[in-house]
PDB file of N, CA and C in Angstrom:
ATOM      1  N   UNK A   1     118.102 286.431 148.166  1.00  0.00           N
ATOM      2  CA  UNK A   1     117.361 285.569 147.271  1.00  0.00           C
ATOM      3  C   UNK A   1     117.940 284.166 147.369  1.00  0.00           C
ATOM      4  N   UNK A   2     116.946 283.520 147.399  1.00  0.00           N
ATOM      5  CA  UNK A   2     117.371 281.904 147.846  1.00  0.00           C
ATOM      6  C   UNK A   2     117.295 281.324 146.574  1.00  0.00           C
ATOM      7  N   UNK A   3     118.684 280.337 146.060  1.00  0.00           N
ATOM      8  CA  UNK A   3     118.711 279.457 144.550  1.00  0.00           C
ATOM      9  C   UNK A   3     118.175 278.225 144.876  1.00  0.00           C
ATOM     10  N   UNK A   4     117.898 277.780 143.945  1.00  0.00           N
ATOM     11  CA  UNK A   4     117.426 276.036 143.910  1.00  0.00           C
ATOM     12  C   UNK A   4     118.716 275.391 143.836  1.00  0.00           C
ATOM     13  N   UNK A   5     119.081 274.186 144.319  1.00  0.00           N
ATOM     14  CA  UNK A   5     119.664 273.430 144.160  1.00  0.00           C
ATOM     15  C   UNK A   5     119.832 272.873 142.864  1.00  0.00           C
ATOM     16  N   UNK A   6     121.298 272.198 142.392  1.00  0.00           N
ATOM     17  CA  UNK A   6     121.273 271.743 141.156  1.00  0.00           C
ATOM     18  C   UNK A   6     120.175 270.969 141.002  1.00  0.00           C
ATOM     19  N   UNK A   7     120.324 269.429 141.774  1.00  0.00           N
ATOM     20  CA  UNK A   7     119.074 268.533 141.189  1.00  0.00           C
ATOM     21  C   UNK A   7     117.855 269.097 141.136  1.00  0.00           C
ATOM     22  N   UNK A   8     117.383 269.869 141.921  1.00  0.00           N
ATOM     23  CA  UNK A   8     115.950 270.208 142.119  1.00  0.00           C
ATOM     24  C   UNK A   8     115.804 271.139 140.648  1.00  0.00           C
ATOM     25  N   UNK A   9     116.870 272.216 140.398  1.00  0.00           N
ATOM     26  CA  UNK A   9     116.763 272.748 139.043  1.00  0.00           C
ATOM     27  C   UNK A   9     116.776 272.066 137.732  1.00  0.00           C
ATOM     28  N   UNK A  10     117.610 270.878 137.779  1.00  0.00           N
ATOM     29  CA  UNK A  10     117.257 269.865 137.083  1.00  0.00           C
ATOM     30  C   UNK A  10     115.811 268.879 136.514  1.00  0.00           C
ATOM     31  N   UNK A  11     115.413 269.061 137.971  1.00  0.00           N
ATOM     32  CA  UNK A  11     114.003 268.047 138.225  1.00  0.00           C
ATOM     33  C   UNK A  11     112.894 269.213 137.860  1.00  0.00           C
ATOM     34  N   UNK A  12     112.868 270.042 137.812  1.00  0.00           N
ATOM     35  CA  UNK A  12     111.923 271.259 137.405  1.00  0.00           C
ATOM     36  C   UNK A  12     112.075 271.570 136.124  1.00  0.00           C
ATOM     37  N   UNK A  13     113.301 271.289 135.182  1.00  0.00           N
ATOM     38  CA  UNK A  13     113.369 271.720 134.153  1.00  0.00           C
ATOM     39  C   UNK A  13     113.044 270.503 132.985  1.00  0.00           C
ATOM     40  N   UNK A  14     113.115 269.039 133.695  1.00  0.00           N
ATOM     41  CA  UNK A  14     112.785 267.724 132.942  1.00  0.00           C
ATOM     42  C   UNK A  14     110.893 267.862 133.237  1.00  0.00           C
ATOM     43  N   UNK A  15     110.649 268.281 134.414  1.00  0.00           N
ATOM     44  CA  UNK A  15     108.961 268.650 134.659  1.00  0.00           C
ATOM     45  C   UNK A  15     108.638 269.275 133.324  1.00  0.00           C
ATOM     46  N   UNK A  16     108.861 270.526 133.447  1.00  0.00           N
ATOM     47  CA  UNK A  16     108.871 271.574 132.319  1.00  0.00           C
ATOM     48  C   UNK A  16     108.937 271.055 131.022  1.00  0.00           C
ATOM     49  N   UNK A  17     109.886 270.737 130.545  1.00  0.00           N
ATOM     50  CA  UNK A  17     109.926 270.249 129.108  1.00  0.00           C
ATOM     51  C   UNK A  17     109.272 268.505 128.909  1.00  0.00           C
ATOM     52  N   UNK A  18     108.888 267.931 129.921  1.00  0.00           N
ATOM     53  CA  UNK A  18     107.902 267.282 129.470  1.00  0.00           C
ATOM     54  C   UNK A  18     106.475 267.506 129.404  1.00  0.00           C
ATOM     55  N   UNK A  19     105.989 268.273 130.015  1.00  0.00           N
ATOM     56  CA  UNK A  19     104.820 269.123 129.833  1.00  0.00           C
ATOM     57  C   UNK A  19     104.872 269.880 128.406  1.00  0.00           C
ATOM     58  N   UNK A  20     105.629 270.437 128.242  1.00  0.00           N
ATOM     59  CA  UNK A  20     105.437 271.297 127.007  1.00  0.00           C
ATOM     60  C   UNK A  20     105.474 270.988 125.963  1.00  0.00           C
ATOM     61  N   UNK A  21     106.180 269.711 125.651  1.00  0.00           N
ATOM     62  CA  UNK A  21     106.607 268.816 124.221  1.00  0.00           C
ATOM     63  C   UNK A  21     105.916 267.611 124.916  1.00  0.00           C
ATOM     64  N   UNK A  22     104.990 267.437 126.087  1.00  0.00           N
ATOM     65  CA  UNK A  22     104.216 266.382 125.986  1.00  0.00           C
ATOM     66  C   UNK A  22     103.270 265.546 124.769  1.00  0.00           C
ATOM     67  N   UNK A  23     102.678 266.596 124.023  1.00  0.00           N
ATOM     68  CA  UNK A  23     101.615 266.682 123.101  1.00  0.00           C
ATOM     69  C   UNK A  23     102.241 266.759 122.075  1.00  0.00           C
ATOM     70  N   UNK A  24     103.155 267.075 121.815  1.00  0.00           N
ATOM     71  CA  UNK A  24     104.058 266.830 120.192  1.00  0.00           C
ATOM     72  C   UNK A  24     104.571 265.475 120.080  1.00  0.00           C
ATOM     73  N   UNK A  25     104.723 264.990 121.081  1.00  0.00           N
ATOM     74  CA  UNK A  25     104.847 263.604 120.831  1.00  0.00           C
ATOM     75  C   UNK A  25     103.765 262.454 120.078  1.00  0.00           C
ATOM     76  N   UNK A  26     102.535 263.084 120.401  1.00  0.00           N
ATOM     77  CA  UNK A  26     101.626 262.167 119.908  1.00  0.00           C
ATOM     78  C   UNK A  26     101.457 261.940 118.007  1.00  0.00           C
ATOM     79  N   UNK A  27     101.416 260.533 117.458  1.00  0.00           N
ATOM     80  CA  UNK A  27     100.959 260.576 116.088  1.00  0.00           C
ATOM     81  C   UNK A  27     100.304 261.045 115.902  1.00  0.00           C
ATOM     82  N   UNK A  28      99.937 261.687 114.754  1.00  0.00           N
ATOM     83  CA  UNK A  28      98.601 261.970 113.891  1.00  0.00           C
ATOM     84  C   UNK A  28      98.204 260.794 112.766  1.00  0.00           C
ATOM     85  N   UNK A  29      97.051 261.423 112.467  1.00  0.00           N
ATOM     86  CA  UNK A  29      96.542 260.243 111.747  1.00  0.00           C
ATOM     87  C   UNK A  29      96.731 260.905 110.291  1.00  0.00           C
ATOM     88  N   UNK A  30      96.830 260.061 109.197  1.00  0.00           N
ATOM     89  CA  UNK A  30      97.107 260.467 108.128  1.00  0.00           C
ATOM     90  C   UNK A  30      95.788 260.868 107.354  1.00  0.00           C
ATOM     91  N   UNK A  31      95.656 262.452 106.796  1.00  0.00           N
ATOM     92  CA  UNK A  31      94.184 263.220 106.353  1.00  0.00           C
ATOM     93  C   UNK A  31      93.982 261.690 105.015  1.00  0.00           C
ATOM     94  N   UNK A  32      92.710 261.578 105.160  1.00  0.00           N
ATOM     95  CA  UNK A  32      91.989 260.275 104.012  1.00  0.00           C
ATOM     96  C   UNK A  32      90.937 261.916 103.675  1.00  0.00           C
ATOM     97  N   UNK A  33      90.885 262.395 102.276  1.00  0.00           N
ATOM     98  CA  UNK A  33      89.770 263.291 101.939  1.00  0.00           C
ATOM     99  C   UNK A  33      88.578 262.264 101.675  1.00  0.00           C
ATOM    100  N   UNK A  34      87.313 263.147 101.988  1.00  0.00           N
ATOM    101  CA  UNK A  34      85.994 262.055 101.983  1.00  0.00           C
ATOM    102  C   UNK A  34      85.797 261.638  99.675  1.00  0.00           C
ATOM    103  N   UNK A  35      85.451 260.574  99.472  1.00  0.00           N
ATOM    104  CA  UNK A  35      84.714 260.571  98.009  1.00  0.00           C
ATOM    105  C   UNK A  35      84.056 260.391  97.874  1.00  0.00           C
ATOM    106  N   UNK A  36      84.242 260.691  96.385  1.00  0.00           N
ATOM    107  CA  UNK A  36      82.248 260.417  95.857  1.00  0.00           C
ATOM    108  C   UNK A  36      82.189 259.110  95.297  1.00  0.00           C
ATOM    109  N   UNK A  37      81.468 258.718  94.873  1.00  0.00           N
ATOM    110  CA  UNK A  37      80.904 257.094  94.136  1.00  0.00           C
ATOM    111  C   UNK A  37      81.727 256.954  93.038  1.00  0.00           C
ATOM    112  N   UNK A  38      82.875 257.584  92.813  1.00  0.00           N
ATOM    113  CA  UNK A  38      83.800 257.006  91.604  1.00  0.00           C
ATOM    114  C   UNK A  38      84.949 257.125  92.680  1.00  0.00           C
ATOM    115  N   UNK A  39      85.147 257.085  93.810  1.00  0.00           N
ATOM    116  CA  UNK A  39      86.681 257.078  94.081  1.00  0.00           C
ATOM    117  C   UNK A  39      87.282 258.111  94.300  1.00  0.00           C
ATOM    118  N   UNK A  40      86.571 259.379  93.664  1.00  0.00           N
ATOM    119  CA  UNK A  40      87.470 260.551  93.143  1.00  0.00           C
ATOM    120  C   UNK A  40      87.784 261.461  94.515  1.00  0.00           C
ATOM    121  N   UNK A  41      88.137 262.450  94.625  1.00  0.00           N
ATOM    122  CA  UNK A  41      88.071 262.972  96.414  1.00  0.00           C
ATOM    123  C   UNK A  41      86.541 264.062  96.085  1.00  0.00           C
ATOM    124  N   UNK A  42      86.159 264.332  96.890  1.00  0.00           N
ATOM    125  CA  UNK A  42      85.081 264.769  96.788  1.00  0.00           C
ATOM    126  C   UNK A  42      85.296 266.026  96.722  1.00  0.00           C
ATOM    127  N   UNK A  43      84.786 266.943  96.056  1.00  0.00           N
ATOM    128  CA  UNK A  43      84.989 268.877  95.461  1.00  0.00           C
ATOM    129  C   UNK A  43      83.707 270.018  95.447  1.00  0.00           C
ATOM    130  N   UNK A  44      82.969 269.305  96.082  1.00  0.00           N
ATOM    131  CA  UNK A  44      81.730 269.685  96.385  1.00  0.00           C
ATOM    132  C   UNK A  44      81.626 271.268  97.227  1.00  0.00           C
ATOM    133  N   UNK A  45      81.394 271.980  97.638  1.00  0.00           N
ATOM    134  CA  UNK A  45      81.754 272.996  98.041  1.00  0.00           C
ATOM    135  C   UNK A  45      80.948 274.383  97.465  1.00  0.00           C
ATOM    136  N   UNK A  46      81.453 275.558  98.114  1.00  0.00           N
ATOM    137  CA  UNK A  46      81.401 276.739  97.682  1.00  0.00           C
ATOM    138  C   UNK A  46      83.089 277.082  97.103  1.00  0.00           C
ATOM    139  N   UNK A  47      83.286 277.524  95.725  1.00  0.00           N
ATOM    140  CA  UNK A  47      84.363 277.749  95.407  1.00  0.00           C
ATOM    141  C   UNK A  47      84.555 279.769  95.257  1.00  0.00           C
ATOM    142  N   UNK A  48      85.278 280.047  95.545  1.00  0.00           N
ATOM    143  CA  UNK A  48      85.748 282.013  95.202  1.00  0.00           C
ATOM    144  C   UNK A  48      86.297 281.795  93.709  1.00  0.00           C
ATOM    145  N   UNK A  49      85.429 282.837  92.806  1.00  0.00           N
ATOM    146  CA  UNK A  49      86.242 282.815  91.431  1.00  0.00           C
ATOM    147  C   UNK A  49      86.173 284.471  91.545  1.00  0.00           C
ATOM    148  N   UNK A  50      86.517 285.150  92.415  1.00  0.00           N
ATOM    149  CA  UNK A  50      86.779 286.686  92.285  1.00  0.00           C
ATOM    150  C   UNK A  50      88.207 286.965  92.284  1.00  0.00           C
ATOM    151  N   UNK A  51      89.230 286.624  92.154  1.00  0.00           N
ATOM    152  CA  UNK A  51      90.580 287.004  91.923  1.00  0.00           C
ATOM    153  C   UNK A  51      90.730 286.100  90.760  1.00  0.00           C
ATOM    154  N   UNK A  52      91.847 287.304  89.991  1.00  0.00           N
ATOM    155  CA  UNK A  52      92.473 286.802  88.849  1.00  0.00           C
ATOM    156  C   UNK A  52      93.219 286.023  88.657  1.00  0.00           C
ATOM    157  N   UNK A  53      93.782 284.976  89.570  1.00  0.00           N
ATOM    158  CA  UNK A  53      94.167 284.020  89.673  1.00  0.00           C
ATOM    159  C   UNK A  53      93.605 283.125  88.471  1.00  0.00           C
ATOM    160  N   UNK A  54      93.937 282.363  87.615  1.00  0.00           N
ATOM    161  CA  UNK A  54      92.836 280.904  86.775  1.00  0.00           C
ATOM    162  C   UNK A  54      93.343 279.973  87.179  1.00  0.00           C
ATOM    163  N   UNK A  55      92.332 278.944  86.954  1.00  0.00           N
ATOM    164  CA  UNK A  55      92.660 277.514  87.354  1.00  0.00           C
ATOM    165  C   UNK A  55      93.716 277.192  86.449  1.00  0.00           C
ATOM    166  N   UNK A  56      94.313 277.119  85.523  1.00  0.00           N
ATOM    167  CA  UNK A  56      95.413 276.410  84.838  1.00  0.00           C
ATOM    168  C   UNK A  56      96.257 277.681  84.395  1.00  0.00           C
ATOM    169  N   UNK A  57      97.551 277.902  84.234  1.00  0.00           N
ATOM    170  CA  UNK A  57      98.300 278.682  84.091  1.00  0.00           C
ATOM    171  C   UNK A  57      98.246 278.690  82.457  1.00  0.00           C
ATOM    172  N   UNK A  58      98.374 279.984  82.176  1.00  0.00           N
ATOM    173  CA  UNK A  58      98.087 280.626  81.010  1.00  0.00           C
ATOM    174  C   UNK A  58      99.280 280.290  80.446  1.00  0.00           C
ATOM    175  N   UNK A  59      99.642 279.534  79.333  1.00  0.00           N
ATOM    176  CA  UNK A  59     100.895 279.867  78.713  1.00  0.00           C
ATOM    177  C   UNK A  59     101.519 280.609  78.181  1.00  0.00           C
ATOM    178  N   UNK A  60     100.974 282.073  78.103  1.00  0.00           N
ATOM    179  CA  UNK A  60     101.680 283.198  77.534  1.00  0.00           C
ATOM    180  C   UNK A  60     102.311 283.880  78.701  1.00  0.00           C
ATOM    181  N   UNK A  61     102.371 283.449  79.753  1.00  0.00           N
ATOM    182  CA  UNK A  61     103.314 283.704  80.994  1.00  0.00           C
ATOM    183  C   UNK A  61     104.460 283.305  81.456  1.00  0.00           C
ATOM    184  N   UNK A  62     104.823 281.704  80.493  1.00  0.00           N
ATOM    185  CA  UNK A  62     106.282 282.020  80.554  1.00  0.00           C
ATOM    186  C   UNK A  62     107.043 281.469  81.965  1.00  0.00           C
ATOM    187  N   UNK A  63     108.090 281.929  82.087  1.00  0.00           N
ATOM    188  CA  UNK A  63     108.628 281.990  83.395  1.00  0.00           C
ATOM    189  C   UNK A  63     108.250 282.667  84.443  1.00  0.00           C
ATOM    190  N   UNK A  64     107.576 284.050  83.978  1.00  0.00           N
ATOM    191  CA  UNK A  64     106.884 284.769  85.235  1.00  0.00           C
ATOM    192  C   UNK A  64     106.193 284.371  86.079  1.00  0.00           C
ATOM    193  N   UNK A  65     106.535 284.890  86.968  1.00  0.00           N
ATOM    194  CA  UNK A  65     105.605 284.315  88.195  1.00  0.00           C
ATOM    195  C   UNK A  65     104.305 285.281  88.314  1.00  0.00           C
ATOM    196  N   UNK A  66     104.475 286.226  88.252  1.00  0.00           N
ATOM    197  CA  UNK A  66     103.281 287.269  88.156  1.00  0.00           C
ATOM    198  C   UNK A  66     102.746 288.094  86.926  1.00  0.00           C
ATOM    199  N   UNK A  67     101.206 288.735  86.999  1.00  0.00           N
ATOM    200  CA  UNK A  67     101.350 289.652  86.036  1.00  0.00           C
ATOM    201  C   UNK A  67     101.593 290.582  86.296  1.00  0.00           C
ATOM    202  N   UNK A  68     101.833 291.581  85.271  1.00  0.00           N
ATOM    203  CA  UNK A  68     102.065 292.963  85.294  1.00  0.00           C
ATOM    204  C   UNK A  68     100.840 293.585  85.611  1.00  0.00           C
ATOM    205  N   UNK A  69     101.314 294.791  86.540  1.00  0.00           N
ATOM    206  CA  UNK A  69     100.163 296.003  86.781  1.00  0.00           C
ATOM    207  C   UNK A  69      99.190 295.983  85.789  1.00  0.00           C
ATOM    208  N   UNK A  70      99.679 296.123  84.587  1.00  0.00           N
ATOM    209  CA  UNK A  70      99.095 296.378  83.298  1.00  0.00           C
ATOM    210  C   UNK A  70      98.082 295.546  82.986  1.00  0.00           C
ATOM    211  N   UNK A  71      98.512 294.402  82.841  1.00  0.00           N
ATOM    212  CA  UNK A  71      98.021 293.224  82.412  1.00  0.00           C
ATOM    213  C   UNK A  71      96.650 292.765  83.484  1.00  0.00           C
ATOM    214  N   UNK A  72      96.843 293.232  84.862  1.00  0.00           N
ATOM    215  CA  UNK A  72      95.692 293.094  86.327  1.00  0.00           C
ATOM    216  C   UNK A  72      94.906 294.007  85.290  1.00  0.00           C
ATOM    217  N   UNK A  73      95.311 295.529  85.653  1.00  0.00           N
ATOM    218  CA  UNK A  73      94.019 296.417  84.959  1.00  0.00           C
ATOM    219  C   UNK A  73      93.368 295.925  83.940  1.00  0.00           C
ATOM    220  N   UNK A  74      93.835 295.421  82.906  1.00  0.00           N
ATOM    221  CA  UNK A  74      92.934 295.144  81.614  1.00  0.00           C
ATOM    222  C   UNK A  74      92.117 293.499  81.855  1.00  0.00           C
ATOM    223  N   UNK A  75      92.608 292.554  82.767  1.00  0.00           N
ATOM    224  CA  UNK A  75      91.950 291.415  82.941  1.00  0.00           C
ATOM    225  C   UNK A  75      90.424 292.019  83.702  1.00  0.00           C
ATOM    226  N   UNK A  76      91.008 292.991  84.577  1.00  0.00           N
ATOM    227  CA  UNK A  76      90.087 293.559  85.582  1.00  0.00           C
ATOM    228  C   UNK A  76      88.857 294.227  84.816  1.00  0.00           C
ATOM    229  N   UNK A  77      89.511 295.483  83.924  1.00  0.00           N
ATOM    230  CA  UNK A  77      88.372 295.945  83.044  1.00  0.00           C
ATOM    231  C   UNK A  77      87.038 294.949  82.045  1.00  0.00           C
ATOM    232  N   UNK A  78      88.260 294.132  81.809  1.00  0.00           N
ATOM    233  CA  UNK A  78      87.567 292.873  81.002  1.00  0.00           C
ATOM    234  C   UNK A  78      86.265 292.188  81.564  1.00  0.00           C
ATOM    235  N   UNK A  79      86.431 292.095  82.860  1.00  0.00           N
ATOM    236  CA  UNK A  79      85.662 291.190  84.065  1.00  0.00           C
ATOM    237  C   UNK A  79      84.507 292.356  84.047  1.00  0.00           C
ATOM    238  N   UNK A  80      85.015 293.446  84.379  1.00  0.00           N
ATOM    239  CA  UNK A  80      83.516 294.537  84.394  1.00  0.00           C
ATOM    240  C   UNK A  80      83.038 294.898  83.166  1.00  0.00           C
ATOM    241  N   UNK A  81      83.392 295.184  82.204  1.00  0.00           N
ATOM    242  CA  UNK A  81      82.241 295.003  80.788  1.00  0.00           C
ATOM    243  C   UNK A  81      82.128 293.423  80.649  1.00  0.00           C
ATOM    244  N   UNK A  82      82.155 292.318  81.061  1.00  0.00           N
ATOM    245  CA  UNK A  82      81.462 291.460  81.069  1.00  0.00           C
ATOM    246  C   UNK A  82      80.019 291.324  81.863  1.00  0.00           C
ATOM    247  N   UNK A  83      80.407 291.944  82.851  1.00  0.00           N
ATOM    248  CA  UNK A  83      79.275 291.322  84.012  1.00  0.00           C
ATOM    249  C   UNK A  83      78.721 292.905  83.504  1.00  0.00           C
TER     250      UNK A  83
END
């Protein structure tokens, strides 16, 4: 089996890693979201309201980060004798 020479292993490996981190080099442009006629960012959309997730955190939660099993089932039951 025949080796490459230092420089040439050198010169193949500066090839190499400029090809590959070629494209990470480039800026991006900074995201501008589109608005509406007040300025505001625009929210227009289809939104998912099927998980129990709410938009503003409930204050009877505290420090928790999650609910309890318990607490899913009965939000859950709640949601189906509603609808």
């Amino acid at each position: 089996m025949k080796h490459l020479s230092t420089p040439a292993s050198i010169t193949l490996a500066l090839i190499i890693h400029t090809y590959v981190n070629g494209g990470q080099a480039q800026e991006i442009e900074q995201y501008q979201p589109s608005l509406n006629e007040f300025g505001q960012p625009e929210l227009q959309g289809t939104w998912f309201f099927g998980s129990t997730t709410p938009v503003t955190r409930p204050s009877d939660l505290g420090d928790r980060a999650t609910y309890t099993a318990e607490e899913v089932a009965t939000i859950e039951s709640e949601a189906l004798q509603a609808n």
